[in-house]
Protein backbone atom coordinates (compact mmCIF):
# COMPACT_ATOMS: atom_id res chain seq x y z
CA UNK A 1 79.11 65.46 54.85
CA UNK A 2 81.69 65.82 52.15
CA UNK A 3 85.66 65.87 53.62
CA UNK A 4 86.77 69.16 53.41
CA UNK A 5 84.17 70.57 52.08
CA UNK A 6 83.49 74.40 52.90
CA UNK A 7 80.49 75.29 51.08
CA UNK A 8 77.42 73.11 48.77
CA UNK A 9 75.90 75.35 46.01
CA UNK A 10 72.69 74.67 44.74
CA UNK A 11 71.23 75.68 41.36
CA UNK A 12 68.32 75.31 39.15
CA UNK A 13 67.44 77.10 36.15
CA UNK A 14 66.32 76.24 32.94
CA UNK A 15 68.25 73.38 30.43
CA UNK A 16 70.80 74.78 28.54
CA UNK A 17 74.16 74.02 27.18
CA UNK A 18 77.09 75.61 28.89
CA UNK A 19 75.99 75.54 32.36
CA UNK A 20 78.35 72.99 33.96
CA UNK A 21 81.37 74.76 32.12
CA UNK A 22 80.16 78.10 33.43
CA UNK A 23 79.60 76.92 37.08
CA UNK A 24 83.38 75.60 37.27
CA UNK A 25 84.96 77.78 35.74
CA UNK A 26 83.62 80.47 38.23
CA UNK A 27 85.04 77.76 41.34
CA UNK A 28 88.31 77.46 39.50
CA UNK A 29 88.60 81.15 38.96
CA UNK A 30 88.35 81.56 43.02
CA UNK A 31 91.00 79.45 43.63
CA UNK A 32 88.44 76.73 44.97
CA UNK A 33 88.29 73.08 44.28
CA UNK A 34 84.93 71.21 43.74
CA UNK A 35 85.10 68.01 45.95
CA UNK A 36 81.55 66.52 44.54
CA UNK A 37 79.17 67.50 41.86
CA UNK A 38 76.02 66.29 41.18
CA UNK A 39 73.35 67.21 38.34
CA UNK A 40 70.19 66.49 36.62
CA UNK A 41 68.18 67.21 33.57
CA UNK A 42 64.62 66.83 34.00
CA UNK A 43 63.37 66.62 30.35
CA UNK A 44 59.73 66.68 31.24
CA UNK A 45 60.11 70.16 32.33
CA UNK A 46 62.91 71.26 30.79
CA UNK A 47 64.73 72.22 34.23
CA UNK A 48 68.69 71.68 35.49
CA UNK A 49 69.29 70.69 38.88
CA UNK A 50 73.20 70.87 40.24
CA UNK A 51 74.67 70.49 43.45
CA UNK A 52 78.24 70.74 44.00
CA UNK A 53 80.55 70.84 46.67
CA UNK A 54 83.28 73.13 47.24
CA UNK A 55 86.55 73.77 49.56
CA UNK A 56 88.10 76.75 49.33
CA UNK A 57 90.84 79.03 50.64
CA UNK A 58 90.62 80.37 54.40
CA UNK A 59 89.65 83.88 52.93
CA UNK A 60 87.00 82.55 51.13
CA UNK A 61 83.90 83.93 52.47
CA UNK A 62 80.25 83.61 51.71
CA UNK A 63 80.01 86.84 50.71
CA UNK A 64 83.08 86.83 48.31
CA UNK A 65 81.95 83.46 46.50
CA UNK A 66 78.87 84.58 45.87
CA UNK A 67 79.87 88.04 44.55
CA UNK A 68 82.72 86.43 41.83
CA UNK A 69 79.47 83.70 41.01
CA UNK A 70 77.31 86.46 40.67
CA UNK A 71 78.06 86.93 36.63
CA UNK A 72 77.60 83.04 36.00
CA UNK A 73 73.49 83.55 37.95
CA UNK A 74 73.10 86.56 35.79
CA UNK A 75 73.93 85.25 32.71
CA UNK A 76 72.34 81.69 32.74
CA UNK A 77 69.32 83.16 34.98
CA UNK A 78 70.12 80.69 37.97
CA UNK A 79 67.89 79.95 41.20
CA UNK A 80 71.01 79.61 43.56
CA UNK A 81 72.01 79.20 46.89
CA UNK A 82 74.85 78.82 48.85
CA UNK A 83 75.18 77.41 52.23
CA UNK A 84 78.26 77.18 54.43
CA UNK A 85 78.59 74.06 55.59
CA UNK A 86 80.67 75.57 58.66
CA UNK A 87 77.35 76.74 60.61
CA UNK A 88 75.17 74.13 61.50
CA UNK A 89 71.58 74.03 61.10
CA UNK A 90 69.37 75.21 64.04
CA UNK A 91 66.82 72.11 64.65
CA UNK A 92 63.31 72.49 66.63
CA UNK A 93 61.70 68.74 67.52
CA UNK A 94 58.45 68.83 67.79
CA UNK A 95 56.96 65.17 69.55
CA UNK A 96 53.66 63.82 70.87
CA UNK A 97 53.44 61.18 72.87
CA UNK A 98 55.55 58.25 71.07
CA UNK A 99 58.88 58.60 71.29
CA UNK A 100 60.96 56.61 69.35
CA UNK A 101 61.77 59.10 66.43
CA UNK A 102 63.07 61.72 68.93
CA UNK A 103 65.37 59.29 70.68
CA UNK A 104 66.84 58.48 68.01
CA UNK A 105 67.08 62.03 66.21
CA UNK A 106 68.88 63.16 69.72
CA UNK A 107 71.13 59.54 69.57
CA UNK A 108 72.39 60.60 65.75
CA UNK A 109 72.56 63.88 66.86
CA UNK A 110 74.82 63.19 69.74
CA UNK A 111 77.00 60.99 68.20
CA UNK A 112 77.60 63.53 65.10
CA UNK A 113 75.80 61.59 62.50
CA UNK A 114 73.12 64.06 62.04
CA UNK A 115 74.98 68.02 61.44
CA UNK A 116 72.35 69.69 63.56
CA UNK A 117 71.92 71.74 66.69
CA UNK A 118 68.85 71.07 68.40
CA UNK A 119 67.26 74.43 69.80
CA UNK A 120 64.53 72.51 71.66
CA UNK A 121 62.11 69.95 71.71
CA UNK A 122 58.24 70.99 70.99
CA UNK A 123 55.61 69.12 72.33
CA UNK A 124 51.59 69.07 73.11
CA UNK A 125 52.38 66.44 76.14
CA UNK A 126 55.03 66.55 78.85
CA UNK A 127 56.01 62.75 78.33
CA UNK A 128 59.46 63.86 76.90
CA UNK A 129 60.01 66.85 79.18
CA UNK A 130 62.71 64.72 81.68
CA UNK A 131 64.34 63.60 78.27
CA UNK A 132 64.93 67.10 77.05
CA UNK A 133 66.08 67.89 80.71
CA UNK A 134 68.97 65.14 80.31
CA UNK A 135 69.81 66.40 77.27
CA UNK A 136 70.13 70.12 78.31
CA UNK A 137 67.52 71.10 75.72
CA UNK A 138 65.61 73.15 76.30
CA UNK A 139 61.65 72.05 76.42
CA UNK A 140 58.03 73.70 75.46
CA UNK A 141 55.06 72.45 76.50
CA UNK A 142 52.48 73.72 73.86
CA UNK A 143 48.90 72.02 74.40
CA UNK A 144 46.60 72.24 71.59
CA UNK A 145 42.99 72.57 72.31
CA UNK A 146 40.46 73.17 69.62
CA UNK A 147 40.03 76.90 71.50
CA UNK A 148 43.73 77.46 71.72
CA UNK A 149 45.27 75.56 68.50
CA UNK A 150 45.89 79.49 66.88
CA UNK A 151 47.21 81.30 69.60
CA UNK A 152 49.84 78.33 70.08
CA UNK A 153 50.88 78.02 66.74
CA UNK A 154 51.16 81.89 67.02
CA UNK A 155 53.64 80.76 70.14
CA UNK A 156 55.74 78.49 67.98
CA UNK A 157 56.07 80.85 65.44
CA UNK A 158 57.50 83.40 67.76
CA UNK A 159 60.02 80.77 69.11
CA UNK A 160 60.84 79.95 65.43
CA UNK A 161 62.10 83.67 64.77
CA UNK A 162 63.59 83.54 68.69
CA UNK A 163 65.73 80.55 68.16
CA UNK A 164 66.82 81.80 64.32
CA UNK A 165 64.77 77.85 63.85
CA UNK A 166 66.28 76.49 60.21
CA UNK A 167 64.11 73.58 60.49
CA UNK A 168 61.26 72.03 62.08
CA UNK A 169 61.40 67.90 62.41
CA UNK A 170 57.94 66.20 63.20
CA UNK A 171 59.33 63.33 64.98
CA UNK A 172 55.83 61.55 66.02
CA UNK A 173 54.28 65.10 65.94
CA UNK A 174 50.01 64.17 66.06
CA UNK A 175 48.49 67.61 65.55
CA UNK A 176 47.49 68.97 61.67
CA UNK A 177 49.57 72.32 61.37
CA UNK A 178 47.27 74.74 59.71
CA UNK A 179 47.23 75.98 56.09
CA UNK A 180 48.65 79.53 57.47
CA UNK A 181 51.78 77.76 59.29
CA UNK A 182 52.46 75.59 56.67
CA UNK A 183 52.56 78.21 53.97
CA UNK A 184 54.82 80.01 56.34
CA UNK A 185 57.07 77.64 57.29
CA UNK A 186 57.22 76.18 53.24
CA UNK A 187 60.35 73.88 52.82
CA UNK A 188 61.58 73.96 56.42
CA UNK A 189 59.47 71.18 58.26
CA UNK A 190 59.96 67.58 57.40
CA UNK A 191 57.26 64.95 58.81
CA UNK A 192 57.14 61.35 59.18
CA UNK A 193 54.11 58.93 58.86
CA UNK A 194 53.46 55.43 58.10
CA UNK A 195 53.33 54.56 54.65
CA UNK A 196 49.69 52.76 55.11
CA UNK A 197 48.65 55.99 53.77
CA UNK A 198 45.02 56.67 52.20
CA UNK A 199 44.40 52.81 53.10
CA UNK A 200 44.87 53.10 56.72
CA UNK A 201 44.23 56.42 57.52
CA UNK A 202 43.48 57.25 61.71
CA UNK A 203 43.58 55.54 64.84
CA UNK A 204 45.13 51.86 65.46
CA UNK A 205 46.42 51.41 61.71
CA UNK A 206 48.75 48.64 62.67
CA UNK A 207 46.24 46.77 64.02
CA UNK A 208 43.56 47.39 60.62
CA UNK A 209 46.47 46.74 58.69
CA UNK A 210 47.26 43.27 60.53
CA UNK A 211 43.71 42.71 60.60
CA UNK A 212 43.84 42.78 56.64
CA UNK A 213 46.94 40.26 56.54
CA UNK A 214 49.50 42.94 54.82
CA UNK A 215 52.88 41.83 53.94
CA UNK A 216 54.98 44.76 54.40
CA UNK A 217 55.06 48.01 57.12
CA UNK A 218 57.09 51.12 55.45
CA UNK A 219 57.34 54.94 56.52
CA UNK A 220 57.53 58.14 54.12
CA UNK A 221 58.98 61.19 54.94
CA UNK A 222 58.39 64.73 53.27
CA UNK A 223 58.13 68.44 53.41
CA UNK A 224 54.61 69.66 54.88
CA UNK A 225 52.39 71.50 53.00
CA UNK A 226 48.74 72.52 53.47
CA UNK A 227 48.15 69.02 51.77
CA UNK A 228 47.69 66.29 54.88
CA UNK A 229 50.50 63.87 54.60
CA UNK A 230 51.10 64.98 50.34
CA UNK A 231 53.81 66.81 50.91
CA UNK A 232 56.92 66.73 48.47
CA UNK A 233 58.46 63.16 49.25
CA UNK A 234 62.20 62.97 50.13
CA UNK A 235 62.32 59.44 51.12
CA UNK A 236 61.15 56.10 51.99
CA UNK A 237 61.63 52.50 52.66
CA UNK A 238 59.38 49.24 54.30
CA UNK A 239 60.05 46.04 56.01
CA UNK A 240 58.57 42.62 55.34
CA UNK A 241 56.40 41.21 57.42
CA UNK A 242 56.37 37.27 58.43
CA UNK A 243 52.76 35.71 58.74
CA UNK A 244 53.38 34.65 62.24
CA UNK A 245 54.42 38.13 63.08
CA UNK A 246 51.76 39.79 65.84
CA UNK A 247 50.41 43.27 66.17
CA UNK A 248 53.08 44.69 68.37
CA UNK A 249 55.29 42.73 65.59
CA UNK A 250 53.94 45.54 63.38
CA UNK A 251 54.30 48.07 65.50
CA UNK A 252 57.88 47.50 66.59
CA UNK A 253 58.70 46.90 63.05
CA UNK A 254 56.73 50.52 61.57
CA UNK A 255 58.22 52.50 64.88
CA UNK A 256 61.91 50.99 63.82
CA UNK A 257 61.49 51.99 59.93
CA UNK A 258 60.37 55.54 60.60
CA UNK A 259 62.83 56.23 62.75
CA UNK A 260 65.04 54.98 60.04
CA UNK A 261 63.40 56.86 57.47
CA UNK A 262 63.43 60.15 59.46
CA UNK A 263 66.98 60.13 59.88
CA UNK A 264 67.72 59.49 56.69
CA UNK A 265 65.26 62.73 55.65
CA UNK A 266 67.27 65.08 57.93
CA UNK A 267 70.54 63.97 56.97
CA UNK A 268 70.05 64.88 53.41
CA UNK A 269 68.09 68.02 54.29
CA UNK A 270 70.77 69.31 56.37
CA UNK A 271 73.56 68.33 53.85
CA UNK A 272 71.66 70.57 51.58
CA UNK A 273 70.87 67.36 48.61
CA UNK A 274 66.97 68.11 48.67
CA UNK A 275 65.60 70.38 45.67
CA UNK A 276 62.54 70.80 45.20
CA UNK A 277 61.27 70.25 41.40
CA UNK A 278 57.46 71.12 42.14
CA UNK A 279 55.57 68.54 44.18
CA UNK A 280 58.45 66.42 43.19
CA UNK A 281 61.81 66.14 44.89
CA UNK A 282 65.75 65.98 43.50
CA UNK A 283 67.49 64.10 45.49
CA UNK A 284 71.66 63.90 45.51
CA UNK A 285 72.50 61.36 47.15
């Protein structure tokens, strides 16, 4: 998170000349002072990308910003948004039965490296239900049956709109969100899975993957879409592994790098540096 940042404003539109001159002209004009800025041209498609981050006065509100930036969208036909970096995001976790992701989502979280609130912890098991209990979060038991997979997803949904839900985190979560959910929920739930991915796809990959004498575990996280597991990417990163290394090597290893990997996801999500450029991803670091 930027120091003294008040708000991040995101924009893409088509290329064009003038843009970056428009954009702070409109800040300076408000009496506001950009504290980062961050762009991109992507010239296979012809598309600008810009994130920049603003403090302002004390009277500065959303609403006024946006209404003195308002000729600046018009006029260069901007997809823009502005988030106030004053109200947190509201966080559901949704876990199965591993759970080293959410441990260490709620250990960031805690120690105010990840900007989040965490409305409660989602799960098909009750493994982490004493967990959420120490943490005062609230906790929802949700198991998925073949016979009752719709009506519960119907459930989540309604706790989604209950707990005003900005975004969903699978930390470890091992049931296939239908096409209908995902569509619904587009751009607000980030997953995490191995990055063994087609090669190792279903039960026990560790141990296929040891069996085959691989050199490296890694994790990839990304936005869910209808797509299993081809979701937008938004970031990734692997760990060697030694020869003598055994399966629960491997396992200890992959568990610590998507944790890792995770993290790193939400953090950037939640600092508002992810845009979307088709089944592609910006990313301002």
């Amino acid at each position: 998170m930027q120091m003294g940042a008040d708000f991040v404003l995101l924009i893409a539109c088509e290329d064009r000349k003038g843009i970056v001159a428009a954009v702070a002209n409109s800040i300076a004009s408000q009496n506001c002072n950009i504290v980062e800025s961050s762009q991109y041209g992507d010239a296979s498609t012809g598309r600008f990308f810009m994130r920049v981050a603003i403090s302002c006065p004390s009277e500065t509100t959303h609403e006024s910003f946006s209404a003195a930036f308002m000729p600046v969208a018009t006029a260069f036909r901007l997809d823009w948004r502005l988030h106030d970096l004053r109200n947190k995001l509201r966080a559901m976790i949704m876990v199965s039965q591993g759970g080293h992701c959410l441990n260490d989502l709620l250990y960031r979280t805690s120690t105010k490296r990840l900007p989040m609130e965490v409305t409660s912890i989602v799960s098909n098991h009750l493994n982490w239900k004493r967990r959420a209990e120490h943490e005062g979060i609230a906790f929802h038991h949700l198991p998925i049956t073949p016979e009752t997979k719709l009506d519960q997803e119907a459930a989540l949904l309604a706790m989604v709109e209950d707990q005003q839900v900005d975004l969903i985190i699978l930390a470890r979560y091992m049931q296939v969100l239908s096409d209908q959910l995902c569509r619904k929920l587009n751009g607000r739930v980030i997953n995490i899975h191995h990055s063994f991915l087609p090669g190792f796809k279903g039960s026990k990959p560790y141990h296929r993957a040891y069996d085959r004498g691989v050199k490296m575990v890694g994790a990839t996280a990304h936005y869910v879409t209808a797509d299993l597991d081809e979701g937008p990417i938004i970031t990734q990163d692997v760990s060697i592994v030694d020869h003598a290394d055994t399966v629960d090597d491997l396992i200890a290893q992959g568990q610590d790098t998507e944790s890792r990997v995770l993290a790193r996801a939400v953090k950037l999500h939640l600092e508002h540096r992810v845009m979307l450029n088709g089944n592609r991803t910006i990313v301002f670091k």
